[in-house]
PDB file of N, CA and C in Angstrom:
ATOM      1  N   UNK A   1     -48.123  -7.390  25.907  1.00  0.00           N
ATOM      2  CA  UNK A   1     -46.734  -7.272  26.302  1.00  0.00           C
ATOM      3  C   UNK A   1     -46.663  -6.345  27.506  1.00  0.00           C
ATOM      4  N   UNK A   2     -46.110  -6.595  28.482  1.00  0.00           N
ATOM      5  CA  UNK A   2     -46.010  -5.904  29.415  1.00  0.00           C
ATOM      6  C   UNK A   2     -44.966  -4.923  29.303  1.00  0.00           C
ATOM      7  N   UNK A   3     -44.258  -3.909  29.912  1.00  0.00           N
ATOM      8  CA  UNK A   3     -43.400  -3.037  29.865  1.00  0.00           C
ATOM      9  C   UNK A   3     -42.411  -3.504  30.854  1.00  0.00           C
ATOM     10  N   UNK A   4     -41.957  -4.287  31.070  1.00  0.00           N
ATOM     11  CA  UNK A   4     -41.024  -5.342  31.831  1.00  0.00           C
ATOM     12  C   UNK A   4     -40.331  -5.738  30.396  1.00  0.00           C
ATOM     13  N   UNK A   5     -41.255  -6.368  29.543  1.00  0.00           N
ATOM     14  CA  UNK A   5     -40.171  -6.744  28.342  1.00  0.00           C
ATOM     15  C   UNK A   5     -39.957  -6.004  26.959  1.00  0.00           C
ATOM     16  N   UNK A   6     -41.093  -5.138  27.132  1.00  0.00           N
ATOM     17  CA  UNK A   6     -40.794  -4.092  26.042  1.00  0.00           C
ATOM     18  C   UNK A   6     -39.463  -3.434  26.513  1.00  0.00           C
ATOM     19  N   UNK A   7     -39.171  -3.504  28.016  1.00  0.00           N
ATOM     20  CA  UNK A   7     -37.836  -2.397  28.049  1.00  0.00           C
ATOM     21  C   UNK A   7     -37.337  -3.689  27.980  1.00  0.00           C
ATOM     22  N   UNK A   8     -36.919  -4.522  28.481  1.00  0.00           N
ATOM     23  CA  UNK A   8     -36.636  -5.739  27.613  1.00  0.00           C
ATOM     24  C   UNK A   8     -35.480  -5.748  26.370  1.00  0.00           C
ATOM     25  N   UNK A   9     -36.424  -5.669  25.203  1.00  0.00           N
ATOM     26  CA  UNK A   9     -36.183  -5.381  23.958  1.00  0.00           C
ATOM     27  C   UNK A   9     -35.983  -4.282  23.849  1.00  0.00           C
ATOM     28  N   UNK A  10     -36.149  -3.445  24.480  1.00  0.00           N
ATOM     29  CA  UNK A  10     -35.233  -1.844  24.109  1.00  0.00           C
ATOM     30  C   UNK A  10     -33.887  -1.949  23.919  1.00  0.00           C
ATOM     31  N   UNK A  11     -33.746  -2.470  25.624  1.00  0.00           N
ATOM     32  CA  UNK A  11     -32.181  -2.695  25.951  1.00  0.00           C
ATOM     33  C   UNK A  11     -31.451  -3.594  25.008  1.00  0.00           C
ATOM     34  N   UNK A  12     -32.106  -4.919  24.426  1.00  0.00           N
ATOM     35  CA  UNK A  12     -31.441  -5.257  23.283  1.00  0.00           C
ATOM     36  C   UNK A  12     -31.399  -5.028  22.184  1.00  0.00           C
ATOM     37  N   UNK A  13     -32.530  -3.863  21.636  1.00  0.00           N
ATOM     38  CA  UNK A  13     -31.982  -3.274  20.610  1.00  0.00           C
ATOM     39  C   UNK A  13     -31.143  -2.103  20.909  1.00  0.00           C
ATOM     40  N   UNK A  14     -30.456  -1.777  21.847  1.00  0.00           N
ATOM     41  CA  UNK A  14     -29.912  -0.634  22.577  1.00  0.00           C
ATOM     42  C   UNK A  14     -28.538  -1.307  22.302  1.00  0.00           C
ATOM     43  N   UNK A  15     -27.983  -2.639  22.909  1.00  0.00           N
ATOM     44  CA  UNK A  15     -26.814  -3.279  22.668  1.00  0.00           C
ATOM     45  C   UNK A  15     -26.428  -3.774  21.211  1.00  0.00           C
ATOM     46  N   UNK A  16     -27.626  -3.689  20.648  1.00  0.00           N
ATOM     47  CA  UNK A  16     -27.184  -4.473  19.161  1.00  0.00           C
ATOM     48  C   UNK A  16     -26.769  -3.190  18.204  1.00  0.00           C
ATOM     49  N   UNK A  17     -27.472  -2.176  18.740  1.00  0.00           N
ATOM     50  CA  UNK A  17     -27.225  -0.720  18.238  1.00  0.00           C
ATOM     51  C   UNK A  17     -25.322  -0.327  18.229  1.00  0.00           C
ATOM     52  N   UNK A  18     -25.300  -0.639  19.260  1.00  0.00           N
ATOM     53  CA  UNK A  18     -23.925  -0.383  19.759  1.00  0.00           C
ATOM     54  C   UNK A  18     -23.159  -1.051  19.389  1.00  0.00           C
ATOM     55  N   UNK A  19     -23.121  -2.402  19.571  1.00  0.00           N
ATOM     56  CA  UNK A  19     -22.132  -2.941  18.664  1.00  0.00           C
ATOM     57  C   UNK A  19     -22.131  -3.249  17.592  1.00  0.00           C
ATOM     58  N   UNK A  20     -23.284  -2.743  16.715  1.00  0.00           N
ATOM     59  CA  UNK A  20     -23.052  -2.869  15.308  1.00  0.00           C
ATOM     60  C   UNK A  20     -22.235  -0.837  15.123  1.00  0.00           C
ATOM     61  N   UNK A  21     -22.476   0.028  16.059  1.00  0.00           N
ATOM     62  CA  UNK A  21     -21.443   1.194  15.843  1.00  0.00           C
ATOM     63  C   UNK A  21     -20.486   1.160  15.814  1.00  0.00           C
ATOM     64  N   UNK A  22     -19.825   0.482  16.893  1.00  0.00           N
ATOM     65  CA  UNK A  22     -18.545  -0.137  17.395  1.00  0.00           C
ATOM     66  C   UNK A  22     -18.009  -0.911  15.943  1.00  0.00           C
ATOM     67  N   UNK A  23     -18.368  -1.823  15.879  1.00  0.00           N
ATOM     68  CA  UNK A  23     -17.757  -2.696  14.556  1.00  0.00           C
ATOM     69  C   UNK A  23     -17.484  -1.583  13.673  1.00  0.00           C
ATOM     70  N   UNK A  24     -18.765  -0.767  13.196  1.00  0.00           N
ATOM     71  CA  UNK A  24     -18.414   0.154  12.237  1.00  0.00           C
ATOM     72  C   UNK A  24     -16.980   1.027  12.362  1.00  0.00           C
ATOM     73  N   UNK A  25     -17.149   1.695  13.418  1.00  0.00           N
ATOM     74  CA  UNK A  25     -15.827   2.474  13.324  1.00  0.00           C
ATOM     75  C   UNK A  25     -14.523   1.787  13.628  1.00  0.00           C
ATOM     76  N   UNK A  26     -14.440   0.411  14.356  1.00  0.00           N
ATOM     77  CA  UNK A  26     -13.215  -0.397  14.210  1.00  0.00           C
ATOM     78  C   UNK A  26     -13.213  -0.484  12.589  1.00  0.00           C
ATOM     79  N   UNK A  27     -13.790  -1.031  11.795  1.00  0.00           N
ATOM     80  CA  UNK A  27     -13.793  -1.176  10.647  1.00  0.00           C
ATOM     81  C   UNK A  27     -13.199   0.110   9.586  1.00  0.00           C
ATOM     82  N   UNK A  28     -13.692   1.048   9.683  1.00  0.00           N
ATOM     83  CA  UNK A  28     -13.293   2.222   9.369  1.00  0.00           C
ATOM     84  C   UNK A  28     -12.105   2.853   9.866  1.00  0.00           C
ATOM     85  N   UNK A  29     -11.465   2.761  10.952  1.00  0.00           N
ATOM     86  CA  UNK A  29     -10.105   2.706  11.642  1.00  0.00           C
ATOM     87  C   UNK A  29      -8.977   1.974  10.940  1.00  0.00           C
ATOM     88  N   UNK A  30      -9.870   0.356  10.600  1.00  0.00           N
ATOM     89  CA  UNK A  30      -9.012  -0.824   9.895  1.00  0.00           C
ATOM     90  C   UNK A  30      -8.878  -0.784   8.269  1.00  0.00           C
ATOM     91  N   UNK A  31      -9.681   0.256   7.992  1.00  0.00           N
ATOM     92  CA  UNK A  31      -9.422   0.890   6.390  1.00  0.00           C
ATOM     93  C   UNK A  31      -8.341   1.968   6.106  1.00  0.00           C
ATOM     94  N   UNK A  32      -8.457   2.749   7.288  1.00  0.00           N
ATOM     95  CA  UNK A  32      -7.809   3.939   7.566  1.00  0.00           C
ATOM     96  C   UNK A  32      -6.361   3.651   7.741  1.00  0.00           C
ATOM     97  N   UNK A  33      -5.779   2.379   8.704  1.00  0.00           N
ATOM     98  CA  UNK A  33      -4.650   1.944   8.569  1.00  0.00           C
ATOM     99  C   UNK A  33      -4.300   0.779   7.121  1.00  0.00           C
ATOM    100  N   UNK A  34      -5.408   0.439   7.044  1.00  0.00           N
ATOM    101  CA  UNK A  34      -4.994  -0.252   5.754  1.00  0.00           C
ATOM    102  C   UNK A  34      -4.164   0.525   4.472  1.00  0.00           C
ATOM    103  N   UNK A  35      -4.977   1.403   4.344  1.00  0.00           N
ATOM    104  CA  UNK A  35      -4.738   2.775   3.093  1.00  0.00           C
ATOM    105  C   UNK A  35      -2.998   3.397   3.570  1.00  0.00           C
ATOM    106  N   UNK A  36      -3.101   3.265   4.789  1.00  0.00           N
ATOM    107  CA  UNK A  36      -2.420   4.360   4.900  1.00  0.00           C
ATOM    108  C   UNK A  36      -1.064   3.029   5.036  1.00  0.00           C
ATOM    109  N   UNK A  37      -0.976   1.889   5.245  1.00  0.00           N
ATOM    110  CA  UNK A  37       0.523   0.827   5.230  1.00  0.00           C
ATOM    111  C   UNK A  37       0.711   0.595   3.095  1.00  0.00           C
ATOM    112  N   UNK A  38      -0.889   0.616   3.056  1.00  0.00           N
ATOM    113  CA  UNK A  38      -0.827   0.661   1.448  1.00  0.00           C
ATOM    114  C   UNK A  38       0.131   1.463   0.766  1.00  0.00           C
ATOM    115  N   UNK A  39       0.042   2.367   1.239  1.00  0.00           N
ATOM    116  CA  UNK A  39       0.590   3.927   0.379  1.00  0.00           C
ATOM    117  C   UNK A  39       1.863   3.419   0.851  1.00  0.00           C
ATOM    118  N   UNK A  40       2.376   3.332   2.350  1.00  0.00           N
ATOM    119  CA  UNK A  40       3.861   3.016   2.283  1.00  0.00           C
ATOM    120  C   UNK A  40       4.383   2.013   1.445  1.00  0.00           C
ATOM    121  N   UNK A  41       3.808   0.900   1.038  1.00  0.00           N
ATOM    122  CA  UNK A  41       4.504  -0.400   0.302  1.00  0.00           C
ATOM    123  C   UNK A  41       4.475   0.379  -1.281  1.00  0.00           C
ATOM    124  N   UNK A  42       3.655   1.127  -1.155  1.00  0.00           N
ATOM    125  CA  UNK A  42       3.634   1.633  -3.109  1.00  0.00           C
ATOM    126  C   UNK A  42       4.794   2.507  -2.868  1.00  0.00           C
ATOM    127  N   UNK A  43       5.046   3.556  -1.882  1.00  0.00           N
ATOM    128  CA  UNK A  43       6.772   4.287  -2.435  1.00  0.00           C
ATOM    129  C   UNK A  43       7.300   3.993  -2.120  1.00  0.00           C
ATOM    130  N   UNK A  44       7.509   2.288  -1.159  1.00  0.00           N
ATOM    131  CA  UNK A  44       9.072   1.802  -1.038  1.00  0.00           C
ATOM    132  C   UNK A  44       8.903   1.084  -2.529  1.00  0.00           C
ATOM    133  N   UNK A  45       8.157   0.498  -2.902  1.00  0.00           N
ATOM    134  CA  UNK A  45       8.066  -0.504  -4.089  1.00  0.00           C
ATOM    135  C   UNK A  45       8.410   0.697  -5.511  1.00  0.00           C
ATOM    136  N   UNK A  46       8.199   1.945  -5.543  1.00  0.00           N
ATOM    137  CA  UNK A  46       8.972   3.194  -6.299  1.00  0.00           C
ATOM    138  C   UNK A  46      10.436   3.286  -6.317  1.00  0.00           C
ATOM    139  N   UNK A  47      10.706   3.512  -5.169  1.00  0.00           N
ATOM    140  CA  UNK A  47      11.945   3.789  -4.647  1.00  0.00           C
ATOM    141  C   UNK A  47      12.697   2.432  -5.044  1.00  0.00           C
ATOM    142  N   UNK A  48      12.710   1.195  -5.138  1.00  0.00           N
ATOM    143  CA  UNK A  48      12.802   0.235  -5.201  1.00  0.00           C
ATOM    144  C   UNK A  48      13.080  -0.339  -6.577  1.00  0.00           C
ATOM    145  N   UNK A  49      11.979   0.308  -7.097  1.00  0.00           N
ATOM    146  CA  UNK A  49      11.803   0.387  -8.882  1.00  0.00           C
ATOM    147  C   UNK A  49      12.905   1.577  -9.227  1.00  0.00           C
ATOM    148  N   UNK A  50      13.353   2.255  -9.261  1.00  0.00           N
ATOM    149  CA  UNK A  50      14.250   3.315  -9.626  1.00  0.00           C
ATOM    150  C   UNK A  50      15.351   3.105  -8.768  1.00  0.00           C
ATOM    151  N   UNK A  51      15.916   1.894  -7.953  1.00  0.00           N
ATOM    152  CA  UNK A  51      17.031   1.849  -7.609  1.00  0.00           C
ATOM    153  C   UNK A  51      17.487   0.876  -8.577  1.00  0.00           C
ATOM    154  N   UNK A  52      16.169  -0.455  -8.799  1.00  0.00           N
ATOM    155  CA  UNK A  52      16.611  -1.468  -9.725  1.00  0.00           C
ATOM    156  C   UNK A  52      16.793  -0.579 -11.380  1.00  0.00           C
ATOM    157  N   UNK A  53      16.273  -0.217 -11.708  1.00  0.00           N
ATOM    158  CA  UNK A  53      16.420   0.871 -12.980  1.00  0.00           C
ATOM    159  C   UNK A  53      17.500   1.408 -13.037  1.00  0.00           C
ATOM    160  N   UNK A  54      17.642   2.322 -11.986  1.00  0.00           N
ATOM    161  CA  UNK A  54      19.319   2.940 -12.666  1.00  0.00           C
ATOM    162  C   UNK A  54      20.845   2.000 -12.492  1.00  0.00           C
ATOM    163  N   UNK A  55      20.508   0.644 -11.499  1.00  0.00           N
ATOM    164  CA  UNK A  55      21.130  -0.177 -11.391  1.00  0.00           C
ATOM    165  C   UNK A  55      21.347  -1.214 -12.504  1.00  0.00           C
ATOM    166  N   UNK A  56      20.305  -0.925 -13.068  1.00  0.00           N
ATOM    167  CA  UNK A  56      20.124  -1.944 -14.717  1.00  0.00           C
ATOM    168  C   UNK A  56      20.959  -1.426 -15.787  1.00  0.00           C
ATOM    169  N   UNK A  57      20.730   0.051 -15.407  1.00  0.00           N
ATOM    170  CA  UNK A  57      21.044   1.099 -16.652  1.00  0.00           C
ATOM    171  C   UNK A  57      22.774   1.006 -16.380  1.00  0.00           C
ATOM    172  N   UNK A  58      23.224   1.153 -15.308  1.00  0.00           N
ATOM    173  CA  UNK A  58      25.120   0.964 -14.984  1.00  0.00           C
ATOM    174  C   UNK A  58      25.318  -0.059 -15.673  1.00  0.00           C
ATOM    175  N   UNK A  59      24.763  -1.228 -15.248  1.00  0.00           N
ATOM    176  CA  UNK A  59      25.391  -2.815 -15.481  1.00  0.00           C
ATOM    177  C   UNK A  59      25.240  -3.298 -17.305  1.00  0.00           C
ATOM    178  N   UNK A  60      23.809  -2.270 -17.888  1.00  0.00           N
ATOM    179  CA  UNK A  60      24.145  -1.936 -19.023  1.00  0.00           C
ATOM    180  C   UNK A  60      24.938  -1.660 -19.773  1.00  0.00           C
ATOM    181  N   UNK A  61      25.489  -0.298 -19.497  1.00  0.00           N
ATOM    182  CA  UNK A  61      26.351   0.896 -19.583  1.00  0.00           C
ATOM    183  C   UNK A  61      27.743   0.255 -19.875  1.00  0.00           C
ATOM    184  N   UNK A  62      27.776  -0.868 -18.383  1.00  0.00           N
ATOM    185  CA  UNK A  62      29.569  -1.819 -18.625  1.00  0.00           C
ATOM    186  C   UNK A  62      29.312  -2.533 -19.051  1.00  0.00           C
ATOM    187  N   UNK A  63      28.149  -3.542 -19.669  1.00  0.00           N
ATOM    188  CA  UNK A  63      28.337  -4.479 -21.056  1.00  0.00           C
ATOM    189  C   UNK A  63      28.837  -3.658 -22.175  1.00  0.00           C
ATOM    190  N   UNK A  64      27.942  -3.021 -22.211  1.00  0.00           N
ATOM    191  CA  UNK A  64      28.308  -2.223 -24.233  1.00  0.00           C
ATOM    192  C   UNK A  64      29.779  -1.716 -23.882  1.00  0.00           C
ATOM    193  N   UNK A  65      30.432  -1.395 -22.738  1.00  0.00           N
ATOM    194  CA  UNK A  65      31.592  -0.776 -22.684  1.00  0.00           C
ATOM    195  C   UNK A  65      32.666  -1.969 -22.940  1.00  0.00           C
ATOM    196  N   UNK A  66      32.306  -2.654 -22.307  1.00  0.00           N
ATOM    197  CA  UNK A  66      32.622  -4.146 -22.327  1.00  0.00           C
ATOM    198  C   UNK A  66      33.047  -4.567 -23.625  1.00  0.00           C
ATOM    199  N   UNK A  67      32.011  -4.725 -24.414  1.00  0.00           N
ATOM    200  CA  UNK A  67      31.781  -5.031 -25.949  1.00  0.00           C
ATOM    201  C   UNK A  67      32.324  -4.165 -27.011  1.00  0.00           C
ATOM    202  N   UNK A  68      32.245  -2.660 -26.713  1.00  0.00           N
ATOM    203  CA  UNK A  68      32.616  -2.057 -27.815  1.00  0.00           C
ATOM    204  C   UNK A  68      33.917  -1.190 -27.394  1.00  0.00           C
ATOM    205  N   UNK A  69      33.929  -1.155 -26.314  1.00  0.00           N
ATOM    206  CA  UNK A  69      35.589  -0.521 -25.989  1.00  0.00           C
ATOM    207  C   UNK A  69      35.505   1.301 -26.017  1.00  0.00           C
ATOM    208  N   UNK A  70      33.911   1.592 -26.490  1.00  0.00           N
ATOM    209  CA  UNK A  70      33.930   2.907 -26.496  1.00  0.00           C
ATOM    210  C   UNK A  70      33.732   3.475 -24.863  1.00  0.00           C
ATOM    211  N   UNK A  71      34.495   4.835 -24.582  1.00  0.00           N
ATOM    212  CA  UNK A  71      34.437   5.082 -23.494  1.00  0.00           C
ATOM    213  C   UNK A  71      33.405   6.240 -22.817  1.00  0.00           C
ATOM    214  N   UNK A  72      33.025   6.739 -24.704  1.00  0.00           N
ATOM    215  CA  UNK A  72      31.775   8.015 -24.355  1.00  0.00           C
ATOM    216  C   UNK A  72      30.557   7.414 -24.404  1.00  0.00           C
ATOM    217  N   UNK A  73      29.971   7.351 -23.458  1.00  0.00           N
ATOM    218  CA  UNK A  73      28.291   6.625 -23.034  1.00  0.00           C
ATOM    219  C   UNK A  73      27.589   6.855 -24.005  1.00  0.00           C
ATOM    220  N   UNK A  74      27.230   8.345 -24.364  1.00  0.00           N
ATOM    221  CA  UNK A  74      26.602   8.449 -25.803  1.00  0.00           C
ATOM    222  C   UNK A  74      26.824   7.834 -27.304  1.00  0.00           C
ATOM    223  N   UNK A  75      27.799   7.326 -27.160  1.00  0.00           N
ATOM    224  CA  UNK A  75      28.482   7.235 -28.485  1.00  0.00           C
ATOM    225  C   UNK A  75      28.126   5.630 -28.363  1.00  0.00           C
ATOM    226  N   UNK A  76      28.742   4.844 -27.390  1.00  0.00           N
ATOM    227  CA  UNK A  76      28.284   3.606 -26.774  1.00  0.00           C
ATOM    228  C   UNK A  76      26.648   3.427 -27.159  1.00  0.00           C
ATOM    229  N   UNK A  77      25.630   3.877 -26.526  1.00  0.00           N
ATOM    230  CA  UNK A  77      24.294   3.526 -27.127  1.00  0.00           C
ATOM    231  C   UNK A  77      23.804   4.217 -28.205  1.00  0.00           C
ATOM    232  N   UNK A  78      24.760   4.782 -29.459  1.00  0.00           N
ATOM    233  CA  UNK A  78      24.560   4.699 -30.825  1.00  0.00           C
ATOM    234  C   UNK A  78      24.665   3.610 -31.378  1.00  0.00           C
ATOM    235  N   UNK A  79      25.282   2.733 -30.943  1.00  0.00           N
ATOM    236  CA  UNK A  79      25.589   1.558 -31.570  1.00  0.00           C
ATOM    237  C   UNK A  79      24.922   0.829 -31.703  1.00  0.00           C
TER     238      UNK A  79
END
């Protein structure tokens, strides 16, 4: 082998080096935003869950009021 193509093959293991780094840290960037849009959809999907919840719990609240004519909430889910 002459040293014409040994540097050759340097240089392409020099480029393959590199863009297998490159990929890596795009990749790791693309985890980094992944995690981090993740986390936002889990506390709007919270926030979301406890708006539908206490919205359940009202529309509750005016059936049984509805039904039993009682006007003290407590007394209402004794029933």
């Amino acid at each position: 082998m002459t040293s014409s193509s040994s540097s050759k093959w340097d240089n392409v293991a020099f480029g393959l080096s590199a863009a297998c780094l490159s990929a890596g840290i795009i990749l790791l960037v693309s985890i980094a935003t992944w995690q981090t849009e993740i986390s936002k959809i889990a506390e709007e999907a919270i926030v979301e869950t406890q708006i539908f919840q206490e919205t359940s719990e009202k529309i509750w609240d005016d059936l049984v009021f509805v039904a039993t004519g009682e006007t003290d909430r407590h007394k209402r889910h004794a029933c």
